[in-house]
Protein backbone atom coordinates (compact mmCIF):
# COMPACT_ATOMS: atom_id res chain seq x y z
CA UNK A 1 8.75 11.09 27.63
CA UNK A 2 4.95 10.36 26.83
CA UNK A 3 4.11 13.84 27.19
CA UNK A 4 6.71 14.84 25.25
CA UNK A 5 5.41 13.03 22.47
CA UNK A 6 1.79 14.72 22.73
CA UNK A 7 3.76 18.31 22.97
CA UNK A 8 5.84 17.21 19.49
CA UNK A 9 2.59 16.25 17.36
CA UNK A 10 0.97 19.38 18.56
CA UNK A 11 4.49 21.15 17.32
CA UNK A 12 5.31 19.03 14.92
CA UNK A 13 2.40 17.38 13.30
CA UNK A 14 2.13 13.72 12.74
CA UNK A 15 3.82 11.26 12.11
CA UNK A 16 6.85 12.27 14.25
CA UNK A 17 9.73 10.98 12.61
CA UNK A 18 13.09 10.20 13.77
CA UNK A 19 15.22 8.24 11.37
CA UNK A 20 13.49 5.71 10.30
CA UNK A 21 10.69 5.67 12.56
CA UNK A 22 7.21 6.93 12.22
CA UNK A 23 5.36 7.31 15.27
CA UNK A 24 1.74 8.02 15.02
CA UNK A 25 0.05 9.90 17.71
CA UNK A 26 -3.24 10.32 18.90
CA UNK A 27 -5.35 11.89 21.64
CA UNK A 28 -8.66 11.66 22.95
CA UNK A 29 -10.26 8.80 25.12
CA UNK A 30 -10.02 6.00 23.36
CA UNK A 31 -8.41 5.47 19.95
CA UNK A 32 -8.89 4.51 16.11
CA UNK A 33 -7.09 1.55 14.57
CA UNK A 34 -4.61 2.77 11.66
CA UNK A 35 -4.37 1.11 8.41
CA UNK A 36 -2.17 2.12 5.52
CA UNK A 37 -0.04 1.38 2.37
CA UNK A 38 2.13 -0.30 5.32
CA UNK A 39 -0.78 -3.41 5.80
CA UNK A 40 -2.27 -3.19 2.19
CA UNK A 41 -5.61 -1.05 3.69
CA UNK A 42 -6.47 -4.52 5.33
CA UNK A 43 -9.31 -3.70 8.20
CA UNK A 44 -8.98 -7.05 9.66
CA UNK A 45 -4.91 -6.45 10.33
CA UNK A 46 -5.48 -2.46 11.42
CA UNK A 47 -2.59 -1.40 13.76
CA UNK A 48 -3.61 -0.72 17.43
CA UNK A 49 -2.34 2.47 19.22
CA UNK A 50 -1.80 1.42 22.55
CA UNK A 51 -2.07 4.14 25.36
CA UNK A 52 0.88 5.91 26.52
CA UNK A 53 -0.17 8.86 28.75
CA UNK A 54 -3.25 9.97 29.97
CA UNK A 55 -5.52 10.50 26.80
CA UNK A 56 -2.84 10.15 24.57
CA UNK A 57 -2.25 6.67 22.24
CA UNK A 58 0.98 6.29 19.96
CA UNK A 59 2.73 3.69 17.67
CA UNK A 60 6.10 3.48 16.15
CA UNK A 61 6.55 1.85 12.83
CA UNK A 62 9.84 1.59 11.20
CA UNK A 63 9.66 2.41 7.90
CA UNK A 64 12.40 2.75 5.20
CA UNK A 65 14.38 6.01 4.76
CA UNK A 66 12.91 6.58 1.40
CA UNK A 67 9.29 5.47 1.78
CA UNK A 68 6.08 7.64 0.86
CA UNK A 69 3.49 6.97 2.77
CA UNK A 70 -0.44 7.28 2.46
CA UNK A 71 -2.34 6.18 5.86
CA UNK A 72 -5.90 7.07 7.79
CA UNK A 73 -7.45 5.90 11.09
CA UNK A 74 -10.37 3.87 10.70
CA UNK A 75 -13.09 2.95 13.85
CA UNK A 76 -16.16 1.09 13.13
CA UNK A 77 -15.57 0.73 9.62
CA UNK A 78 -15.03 4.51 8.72
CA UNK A 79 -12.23 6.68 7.94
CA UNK A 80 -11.16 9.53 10.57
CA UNK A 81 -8.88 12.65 9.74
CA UNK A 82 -5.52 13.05 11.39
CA UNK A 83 -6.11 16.40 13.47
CA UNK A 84 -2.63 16.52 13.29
CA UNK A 85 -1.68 15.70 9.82
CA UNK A 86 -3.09 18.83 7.06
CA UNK A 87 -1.76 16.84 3.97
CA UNK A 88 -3.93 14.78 2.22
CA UNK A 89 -4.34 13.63 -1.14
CA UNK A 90 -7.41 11.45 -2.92
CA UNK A 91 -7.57 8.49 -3.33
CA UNK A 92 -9.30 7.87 -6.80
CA UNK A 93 -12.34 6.79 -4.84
CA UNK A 94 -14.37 9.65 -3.53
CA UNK A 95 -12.36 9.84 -0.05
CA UNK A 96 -9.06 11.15 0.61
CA UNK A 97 -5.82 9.30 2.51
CA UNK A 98 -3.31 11.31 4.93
CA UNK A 99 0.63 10.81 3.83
CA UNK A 100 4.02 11.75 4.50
CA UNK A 101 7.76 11.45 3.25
CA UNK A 102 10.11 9.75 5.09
CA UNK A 103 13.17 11.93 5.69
CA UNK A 104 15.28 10.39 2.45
CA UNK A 105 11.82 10.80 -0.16
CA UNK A 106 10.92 13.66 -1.83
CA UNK A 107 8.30 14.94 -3.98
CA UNK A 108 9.79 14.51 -7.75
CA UNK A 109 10.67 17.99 -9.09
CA UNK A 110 10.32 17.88 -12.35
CA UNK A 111 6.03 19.18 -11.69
CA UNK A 112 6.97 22.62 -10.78
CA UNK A 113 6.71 25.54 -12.91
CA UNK A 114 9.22 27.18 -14.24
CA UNK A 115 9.21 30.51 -15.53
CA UNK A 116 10.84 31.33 -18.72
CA UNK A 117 10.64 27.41 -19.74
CA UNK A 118 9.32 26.51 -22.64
CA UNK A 119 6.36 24.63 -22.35
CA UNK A 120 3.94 23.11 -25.10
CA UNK A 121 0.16 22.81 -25.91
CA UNK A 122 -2.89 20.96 -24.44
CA UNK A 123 -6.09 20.33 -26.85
CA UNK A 124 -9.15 18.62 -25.90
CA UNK A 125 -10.88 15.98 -28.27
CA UNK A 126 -13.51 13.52 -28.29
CA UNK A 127 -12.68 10.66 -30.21
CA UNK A 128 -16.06 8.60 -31.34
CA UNK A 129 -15.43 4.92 -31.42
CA UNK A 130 -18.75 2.85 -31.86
CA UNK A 131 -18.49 -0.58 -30.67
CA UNK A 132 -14.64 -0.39 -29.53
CA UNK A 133 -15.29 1.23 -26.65
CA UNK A 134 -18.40 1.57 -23.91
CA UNK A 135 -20.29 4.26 -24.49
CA UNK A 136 -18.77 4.76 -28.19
CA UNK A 137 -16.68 7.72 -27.84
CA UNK A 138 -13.75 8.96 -25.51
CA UNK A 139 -12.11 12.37 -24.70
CA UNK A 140 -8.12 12.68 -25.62
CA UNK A 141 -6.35 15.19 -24.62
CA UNK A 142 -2.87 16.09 -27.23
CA UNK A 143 0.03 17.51 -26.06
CA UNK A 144 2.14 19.10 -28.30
CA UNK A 145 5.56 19.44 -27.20
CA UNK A 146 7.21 22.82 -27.66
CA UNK A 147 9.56 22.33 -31.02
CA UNK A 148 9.13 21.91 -34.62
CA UNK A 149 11.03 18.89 -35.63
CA UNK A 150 8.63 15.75 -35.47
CA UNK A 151 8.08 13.93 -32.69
CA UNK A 152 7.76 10.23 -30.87
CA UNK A 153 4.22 9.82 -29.41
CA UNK A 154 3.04 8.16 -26.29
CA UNK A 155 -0.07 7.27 -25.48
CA UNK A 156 -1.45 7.52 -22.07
CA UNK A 157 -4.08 5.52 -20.21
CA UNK A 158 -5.94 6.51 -17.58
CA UNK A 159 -4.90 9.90 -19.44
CA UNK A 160 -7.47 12.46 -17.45
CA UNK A 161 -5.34 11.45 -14.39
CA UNK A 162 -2.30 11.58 -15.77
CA UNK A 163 -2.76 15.03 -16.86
CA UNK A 164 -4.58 16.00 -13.30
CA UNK A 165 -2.96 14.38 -10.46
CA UNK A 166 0.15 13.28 -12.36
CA UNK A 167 1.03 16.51 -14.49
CA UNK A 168 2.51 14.62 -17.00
CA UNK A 169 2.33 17.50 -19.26
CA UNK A 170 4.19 19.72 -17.10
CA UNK A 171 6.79 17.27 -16.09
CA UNK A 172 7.48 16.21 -20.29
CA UNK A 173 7.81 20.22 -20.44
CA UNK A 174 10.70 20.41 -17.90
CA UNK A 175 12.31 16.64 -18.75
CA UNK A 176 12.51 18.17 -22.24
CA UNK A 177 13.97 21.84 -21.03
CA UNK A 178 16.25 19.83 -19.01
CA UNK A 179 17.77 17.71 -21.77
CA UNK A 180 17.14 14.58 -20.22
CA UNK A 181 14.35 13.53 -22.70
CA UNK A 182 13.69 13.85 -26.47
CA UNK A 183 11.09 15.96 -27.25
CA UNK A 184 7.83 13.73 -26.75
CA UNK A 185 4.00 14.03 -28.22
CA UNK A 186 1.20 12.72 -25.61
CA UNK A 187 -1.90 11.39 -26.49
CA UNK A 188 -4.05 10.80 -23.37
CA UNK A 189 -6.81 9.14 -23.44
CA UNK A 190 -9.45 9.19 -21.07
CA UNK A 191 -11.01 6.00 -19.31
CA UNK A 192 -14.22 4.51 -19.53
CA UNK A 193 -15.00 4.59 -15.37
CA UNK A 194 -15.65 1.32 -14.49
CA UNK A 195 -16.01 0.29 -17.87
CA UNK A 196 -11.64 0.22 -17.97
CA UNK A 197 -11.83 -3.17 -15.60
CA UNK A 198 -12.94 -4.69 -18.97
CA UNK A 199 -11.70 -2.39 -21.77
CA UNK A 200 -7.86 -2.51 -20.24
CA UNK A 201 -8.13 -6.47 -19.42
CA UNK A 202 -6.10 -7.32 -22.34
CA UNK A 203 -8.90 -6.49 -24.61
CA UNK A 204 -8.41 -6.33 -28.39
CA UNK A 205 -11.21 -3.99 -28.94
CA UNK A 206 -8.63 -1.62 -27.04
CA UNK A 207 -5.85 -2.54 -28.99
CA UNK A 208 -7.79 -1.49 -32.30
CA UNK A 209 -9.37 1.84 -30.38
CA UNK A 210 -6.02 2.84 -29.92
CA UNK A 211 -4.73 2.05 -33.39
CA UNK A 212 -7.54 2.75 -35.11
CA UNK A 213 -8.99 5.91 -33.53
CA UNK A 214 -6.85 7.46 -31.08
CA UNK A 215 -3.14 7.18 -32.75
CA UNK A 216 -4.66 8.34 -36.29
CA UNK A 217 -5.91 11.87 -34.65
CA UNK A 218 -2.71 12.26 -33.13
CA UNK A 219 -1.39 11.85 -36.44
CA UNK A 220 -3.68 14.39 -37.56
CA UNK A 221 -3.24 17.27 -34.99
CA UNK A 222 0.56 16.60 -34.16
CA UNK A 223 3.92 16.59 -35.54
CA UNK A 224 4.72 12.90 -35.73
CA UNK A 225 7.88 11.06 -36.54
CA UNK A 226 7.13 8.63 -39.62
CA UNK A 227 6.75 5.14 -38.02
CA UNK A 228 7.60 3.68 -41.94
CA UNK A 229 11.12 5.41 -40.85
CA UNK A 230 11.11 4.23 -37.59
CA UNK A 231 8.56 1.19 -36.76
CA UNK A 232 8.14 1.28 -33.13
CA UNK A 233 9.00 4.56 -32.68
CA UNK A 234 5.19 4.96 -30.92
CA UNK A 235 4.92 3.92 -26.66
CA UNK A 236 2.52 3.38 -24.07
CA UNK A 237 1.80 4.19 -20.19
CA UNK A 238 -0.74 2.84 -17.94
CA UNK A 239 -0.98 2.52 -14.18
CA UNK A 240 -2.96 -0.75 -12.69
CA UNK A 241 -5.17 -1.92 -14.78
CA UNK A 242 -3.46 0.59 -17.61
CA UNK A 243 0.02 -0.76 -16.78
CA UNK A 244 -1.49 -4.12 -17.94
CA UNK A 245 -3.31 -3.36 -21.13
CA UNK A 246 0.08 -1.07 -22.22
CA UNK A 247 2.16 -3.99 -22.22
CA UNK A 248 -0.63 -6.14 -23.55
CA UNK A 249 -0.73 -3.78 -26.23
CA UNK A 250 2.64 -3.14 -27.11
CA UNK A 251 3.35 -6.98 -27.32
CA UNK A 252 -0.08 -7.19 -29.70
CA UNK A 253 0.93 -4.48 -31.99
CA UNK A 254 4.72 -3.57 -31.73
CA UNK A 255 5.17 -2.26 -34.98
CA UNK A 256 3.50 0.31 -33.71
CA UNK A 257 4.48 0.56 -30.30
CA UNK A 258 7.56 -0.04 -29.54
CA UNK A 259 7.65 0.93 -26.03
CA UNK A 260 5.67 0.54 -22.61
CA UNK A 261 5.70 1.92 -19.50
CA UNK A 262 3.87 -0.31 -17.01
CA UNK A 263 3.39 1.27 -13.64
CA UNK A 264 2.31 -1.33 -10.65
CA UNK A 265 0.62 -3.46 -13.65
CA UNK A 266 -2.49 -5.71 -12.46
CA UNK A 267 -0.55 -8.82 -13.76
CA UNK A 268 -2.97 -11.10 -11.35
CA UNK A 269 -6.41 -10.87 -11.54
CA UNK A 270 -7.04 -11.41 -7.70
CA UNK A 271 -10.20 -13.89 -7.02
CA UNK A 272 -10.17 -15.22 -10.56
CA UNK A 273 -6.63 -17.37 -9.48
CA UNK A 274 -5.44 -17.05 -13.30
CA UNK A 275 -2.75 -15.17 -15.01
CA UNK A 276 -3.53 -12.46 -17.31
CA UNK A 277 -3.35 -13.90 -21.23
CA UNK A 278 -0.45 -11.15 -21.52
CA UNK A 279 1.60 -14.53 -20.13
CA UNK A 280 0.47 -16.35 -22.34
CA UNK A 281 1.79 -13.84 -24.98
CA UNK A 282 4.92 -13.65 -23.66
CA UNK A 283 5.41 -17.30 -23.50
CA UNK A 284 4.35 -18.12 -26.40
CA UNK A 285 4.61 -15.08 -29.27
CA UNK A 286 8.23 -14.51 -30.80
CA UNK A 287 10.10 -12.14 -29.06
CA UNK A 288 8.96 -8.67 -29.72
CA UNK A 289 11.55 -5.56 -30.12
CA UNK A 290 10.01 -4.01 -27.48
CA UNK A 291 11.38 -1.83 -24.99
CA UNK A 292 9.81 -2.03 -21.08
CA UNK A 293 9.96 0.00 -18.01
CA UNK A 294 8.26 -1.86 -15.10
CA UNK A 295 7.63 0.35 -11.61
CA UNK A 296 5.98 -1.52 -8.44
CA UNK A 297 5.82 -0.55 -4.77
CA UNK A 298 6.35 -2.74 -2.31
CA UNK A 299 3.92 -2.40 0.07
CA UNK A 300 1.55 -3.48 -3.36
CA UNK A 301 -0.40 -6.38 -3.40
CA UNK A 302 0.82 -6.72 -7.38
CA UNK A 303 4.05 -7.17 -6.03
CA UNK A 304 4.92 -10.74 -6.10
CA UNK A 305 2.66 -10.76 -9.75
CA UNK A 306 5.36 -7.76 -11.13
CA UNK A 307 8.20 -9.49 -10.59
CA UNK A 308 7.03 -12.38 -12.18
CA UNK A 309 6.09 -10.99 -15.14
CA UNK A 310 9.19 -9.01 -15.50
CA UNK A 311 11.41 -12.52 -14.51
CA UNK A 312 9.67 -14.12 -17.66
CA UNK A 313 10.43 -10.99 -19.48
CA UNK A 314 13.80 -11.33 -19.02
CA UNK A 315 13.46 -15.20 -19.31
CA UNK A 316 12.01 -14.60 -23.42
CA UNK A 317 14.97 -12.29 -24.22
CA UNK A 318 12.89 -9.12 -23.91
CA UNK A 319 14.89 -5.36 -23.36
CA UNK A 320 12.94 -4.44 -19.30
CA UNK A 321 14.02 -2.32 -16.76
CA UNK A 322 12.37 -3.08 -13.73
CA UNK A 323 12.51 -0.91 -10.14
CA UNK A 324 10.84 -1.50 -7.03
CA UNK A 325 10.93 1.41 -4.51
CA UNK A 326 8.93 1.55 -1.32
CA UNK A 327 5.32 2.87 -1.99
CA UNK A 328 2.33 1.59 -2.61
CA UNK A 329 -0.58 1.78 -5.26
CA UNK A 330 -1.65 5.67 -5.42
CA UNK A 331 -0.76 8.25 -8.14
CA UNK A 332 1.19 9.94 -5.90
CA UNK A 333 4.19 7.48 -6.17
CA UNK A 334 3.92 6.95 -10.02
CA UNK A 335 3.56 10.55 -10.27
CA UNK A 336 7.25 10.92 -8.52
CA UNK A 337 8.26 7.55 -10.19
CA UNK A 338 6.98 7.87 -13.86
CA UNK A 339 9.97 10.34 -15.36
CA UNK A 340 12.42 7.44 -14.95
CA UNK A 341 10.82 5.49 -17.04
CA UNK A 342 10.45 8.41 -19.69
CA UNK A 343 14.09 8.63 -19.83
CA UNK A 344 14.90 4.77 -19.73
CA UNK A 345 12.69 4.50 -22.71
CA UNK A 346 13.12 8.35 -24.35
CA UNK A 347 16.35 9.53 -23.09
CA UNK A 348 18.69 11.78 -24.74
CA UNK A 349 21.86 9.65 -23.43
């Protein structure tokens, strides 16, 4: 039976699954510790793989049906490649994490090209800001969607990985080919680096970039519905940090913004021990008509932080729809995640 399980991961690749069960396999003399989405990445609570043949170490993990899954093996404090594994993705910091599907997840399908579809435009800009942002200026990149009547916009932070390891463009061509979303303008705007741990911390200097710099070239280049007709026609999407400052943003200036997508928002702030003030907003402020889509995994550390900020959401009479699904914090998940929030918020139905 043990051998049988080295002969499947050289057939097979790793993990083997079987229901749902993952079973990670590895062979050589001694073996690596695993860590993944399913520990939160924690070295000091890395999985052992015990031995179960001669050179060959395995552990089972039940997992749920529909979980995505990003993992490595780590020994002495560094990552090491699954020989039997090929997929890999990065993880937004210089390295790159195996994963897998579990047999009920799949990859979203609304990324792929289709030929004959009509898709829309991409433009590059660099927006100069002076003291709003760090640095002074940031690139936006402006999709315009492939019709003529005007159009809702949303703006997208984070946007240069929206556009490359989300492709959000691509996916707002087929949602709108597909009828299941309005036709939708994107303005995404490129982060500061480490600079968006401050700018996206519920930063008014953000709020007024946006407002001030970013929203009035989109209004420039692209076909925009009149927000005078339709105040709060206008929406927002951030991951993490970005998932914060949209809702932060939407609550600050709804008039404009009428809608947020928050994706695994970074509603605690970890070591500080404090809320975010965007409780404090929704506490306090009058209910805004604002409408929310809230994603989390939950294998996230934001987890527990998520659900209370959509619970005090709902508390304060605010229009959310919130949905957990079991993932963790990558831009793999939002990526397959992200088009039910566009048609919560922009649907056609």
């Amino acid at each position: 039976m043990e051998a049988d399980l080295g002969e499947r991961a050289l057939r097979e690749g790793t993990p083997l699954l079987d229901g749902g069960q993952a079973t990670f396999v590895w062979y050589g003399d001694h073996a690596p510790r695993l860590i993944g989405d399913f520990n939160g990445w924690r070295e000091d609570t890395a999985l052992d793989l015990p031995p179960v043949a001669q050179g060959i170490w395995a552990r089972t993990l039940p997992l749920p049906r529909d979980a995505y899954i990003e993992y490595a093996y780590s020994q002495d404090g560094w990552h090491l490649a699954d020989p039997f594994n090929p997929r890999s993705v990065s993880n937004g910091l210089g390295a790159r994490n195996h994963y897998f599907y579990m047999p009920d997840a799949v990859p979203t399908p609304w990324i792929a090209r289709e030929r004959g579809r009509p898709h829309g435009s991409l433009t590059r800009h660099v927006v100069h800001a002076d003291h709003l942002v760090v640095g002074g200026e940031r690139a936006v990149y402006l999709y315009r969607p492939p019709v003529s009547d005007p159009s809702p916009l949303l703006v997208v932070l984070d946007g240069q990985d929206y556009l490359r390891r989300a492709r959000l463009p691509r996916m707002v061509d087929n949602l709108i080919a597909a009828g299941r979303i309005r036709p939708l303008a994107l303005a995404m705007v490129a982060n500061g680096g480490q600079a968006r741990y401050v700018e996206y911390a519920c930063n008014d200097s953000t709020v007024s970039f946006l407002r001030s710099r970013v929203v009035p070239l989109a209004r420039a280049q692209l076909n925009l519905v009149d927000l005078d007709a339709q105040p709060g026609a206008y929406g927002l999407l951030g991951a993490s940090m970005g998932g914060l400052c949209a809702l932060y943003t939407a609550l600050r200036a709804p008039s404009m913004f009428g809608r947020a997508i928050s994706q695994s928002g970074a509603f605690a702030l970890g070591a500080l021990g404090s809320d975010p003030v965007v409780f404090d907003l929704v506490r306090h402020l009058p209910n805004a008509p604002v409408k929310i889509w809230m994603d989390v995994g939950s294998y996230e550390q934001l987890l527990p932080a998520n659900q209370r900020m959509q619970a005090l959401l709902r508390q304060h009479g605010y229009d959310v729809t919130y949905r957990e699904y079991h993932g963790g914090h990558n831009y793999s998940v939002w990526r397959d995640d992200v088009w039910r929030g566009l048609e919560a918020l922009y649907g056609t139905r």
